[in-house]
C-alpha atoms as a PDB file:
ATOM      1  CA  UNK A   1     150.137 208.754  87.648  1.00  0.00           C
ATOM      2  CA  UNK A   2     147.158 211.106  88.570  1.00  0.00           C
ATOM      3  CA  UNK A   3     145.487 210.384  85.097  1.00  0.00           C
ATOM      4  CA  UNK A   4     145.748 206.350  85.758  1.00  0.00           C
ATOM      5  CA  UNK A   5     143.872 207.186  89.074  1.00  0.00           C
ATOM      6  CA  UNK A   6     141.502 209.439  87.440  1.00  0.00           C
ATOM      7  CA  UNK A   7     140.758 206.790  84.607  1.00  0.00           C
ATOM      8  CA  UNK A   8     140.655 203.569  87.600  1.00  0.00           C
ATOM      9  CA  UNK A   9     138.163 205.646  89.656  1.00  0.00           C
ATOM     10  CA  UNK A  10     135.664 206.150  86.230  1.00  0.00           C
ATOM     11  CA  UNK A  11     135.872 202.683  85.418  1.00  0.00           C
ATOM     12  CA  UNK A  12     134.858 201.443  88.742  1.00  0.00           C
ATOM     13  CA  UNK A  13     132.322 204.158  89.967  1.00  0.00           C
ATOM     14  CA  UNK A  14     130.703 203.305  86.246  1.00  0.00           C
ATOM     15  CA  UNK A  15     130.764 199.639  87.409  1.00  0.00           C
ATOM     16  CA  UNK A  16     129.326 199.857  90.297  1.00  0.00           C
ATOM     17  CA  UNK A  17     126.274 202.334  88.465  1.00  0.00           C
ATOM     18  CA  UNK A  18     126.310 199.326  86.780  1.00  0.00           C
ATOM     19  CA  UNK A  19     125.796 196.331  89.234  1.00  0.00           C
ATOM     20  CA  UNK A  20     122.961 199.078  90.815  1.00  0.00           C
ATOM     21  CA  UNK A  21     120.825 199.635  88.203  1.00  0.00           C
ATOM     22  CA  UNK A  22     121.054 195.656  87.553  1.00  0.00           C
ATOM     23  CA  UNK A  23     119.999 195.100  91.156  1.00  0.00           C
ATOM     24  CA  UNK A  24     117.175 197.588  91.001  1.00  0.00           C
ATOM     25  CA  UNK A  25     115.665 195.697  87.773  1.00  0.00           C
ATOM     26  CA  UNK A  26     115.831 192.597  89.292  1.00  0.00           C
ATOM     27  CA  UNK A  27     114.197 193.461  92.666  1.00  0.00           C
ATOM     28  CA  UNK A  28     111.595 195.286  90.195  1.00  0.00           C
ATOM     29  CA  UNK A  29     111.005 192.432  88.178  1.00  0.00           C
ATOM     30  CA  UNK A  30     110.400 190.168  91.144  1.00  0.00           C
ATOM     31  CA  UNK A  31     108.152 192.185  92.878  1.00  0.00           C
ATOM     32  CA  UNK A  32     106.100 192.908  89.960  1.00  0.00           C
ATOM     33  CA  UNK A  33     104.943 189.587  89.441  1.00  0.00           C
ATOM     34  CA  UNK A  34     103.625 189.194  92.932  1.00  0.00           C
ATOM     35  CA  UNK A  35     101.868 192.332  92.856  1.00  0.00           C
ATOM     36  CA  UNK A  36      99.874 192.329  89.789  1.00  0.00           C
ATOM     37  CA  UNK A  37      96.971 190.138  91.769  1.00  0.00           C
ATOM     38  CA  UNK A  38      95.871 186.763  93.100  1.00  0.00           C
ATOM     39  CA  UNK A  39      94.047 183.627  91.856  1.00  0.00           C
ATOM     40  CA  UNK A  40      91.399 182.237  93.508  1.00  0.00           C
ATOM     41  CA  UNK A  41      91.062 178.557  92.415  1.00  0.00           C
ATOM     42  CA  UNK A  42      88.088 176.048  93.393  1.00  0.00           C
ATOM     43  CA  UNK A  43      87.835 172.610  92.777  1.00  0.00           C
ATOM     44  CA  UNK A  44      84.123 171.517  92.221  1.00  0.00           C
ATOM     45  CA  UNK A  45      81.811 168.914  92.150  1.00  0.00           C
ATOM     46  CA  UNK A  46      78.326 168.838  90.212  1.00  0.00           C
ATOM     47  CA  UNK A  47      76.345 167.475  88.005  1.00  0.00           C
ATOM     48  CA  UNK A  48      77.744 169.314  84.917  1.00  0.00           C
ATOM     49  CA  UNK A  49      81.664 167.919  85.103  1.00  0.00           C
ATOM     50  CA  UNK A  50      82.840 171.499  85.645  1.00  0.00           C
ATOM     51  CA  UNK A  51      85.369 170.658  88.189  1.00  0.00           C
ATOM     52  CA  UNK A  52      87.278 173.812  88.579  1.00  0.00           C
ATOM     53  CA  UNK A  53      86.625 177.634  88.294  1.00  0.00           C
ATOM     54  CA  UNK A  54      89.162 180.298  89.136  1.00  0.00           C
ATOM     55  CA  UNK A  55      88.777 183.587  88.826  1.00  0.00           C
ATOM     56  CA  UNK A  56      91.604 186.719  88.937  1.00  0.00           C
ATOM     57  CA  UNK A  57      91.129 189.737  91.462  1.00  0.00           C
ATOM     58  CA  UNK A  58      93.697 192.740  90.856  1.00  0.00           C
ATOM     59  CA  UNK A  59      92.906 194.171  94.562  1.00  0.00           C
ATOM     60  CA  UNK A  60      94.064 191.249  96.132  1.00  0.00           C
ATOM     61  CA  UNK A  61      97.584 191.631  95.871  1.00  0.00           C
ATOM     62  CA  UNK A  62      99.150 189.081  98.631  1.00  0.00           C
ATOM     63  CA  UNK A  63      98.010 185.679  99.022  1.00  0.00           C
ATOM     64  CA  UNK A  64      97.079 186.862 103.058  1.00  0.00           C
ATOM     65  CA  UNK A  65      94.464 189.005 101.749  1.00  0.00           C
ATOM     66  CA  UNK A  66      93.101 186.504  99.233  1.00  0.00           C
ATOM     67  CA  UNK A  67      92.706 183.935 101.920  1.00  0.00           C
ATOM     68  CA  UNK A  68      91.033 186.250 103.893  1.00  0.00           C
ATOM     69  CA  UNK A  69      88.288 187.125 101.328  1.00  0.00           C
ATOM     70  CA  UNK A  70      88.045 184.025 100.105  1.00  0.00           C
ATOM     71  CA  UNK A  71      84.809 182.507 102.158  1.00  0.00           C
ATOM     72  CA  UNK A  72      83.087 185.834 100.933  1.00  0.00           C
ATOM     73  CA  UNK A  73      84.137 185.183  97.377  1.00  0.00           C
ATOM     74  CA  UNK A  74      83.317 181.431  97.415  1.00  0.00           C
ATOM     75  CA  UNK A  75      79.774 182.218  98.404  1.00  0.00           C
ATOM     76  CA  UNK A  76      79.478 184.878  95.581  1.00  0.00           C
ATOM     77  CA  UNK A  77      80.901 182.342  92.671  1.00  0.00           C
ATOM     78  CA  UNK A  78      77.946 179.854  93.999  1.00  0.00           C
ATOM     79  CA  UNK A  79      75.154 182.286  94.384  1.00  0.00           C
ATOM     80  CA  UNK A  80      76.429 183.573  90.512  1.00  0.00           C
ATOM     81  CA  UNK A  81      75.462 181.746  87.324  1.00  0.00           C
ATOM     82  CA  UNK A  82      79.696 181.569  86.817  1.00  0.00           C
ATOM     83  CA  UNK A  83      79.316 177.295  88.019  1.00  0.00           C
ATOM     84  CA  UNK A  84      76.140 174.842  87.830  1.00  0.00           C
ATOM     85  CA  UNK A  85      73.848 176.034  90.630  1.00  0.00           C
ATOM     86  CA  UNK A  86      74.687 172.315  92.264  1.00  0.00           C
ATOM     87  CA  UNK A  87      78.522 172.673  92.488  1.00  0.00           C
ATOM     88  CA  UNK A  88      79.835 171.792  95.821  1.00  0.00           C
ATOM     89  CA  UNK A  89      83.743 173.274  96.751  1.00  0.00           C
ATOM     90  CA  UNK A  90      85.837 170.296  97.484  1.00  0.00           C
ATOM     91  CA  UNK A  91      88.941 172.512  98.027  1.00  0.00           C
ATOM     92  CA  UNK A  92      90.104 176.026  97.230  1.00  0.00           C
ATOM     93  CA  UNK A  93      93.144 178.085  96.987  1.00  0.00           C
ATOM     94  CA  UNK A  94      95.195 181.363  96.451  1.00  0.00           C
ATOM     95  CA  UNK A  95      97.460 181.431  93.573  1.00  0.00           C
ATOM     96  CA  UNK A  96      99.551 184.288  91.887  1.00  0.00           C
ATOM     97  CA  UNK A  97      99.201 182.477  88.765  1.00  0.00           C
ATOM     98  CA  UNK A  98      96.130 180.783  86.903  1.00  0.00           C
ATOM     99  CA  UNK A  99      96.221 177.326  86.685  1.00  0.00           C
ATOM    100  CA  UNK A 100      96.942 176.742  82.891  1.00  0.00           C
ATOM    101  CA  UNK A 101      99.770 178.655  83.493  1.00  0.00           C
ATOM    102  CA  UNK A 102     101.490 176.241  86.165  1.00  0.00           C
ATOM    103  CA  UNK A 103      99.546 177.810  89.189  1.00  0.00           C
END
């Protein structure tokens, strides 16, 4: 009877190690992805039909913080040669993924 106790109490405890570590690489996996960076994404208008520009910044790793740097970072992309110097921002936003990828 003690060795069908024994065995039970393996077989669960390595079940349970089990349903962990499957928990804990799930929450990783999830949290990985938002992490990585955000997308800052600006729809344009000017004379050269580039209507949007994004651009990727690994420091900005909540969508909080990338609306909060955004103004700064809109005023950079414009002053850059990145879009035609007569691009106007329509609309902008924060994105954790890049628009050809479903952002």
């Amino acid at each position: 009877m003690r060795k069908d106790q024994n065995h039970t109490f393996r077989a669960t405890t390595k079940i349970i190690a089990l349903l962990a570590a499957l928990g804990l690489l799930l929450m990783l996996g999830c949290s990985v992805k938002d992490g990585d960076g955000t997308v800052l994404i600006l729809e344009l208008d000017n004379s050269k039909n580039v209507h949007q520009y994004w651009v990727f910044n690994p420091y900005n790793r909540t969508l909080e913080s990338c609306n909060e740097t955004a103004k700064q970072a809109i005023a950079q992309i414009l002053a850059s040669n990145a879009v035609p110097k007569d691009s106007k921002v329509k609309s902008w936003r924060c994105s954790f993924t890049p628009p050809e990828n479903g952002g």
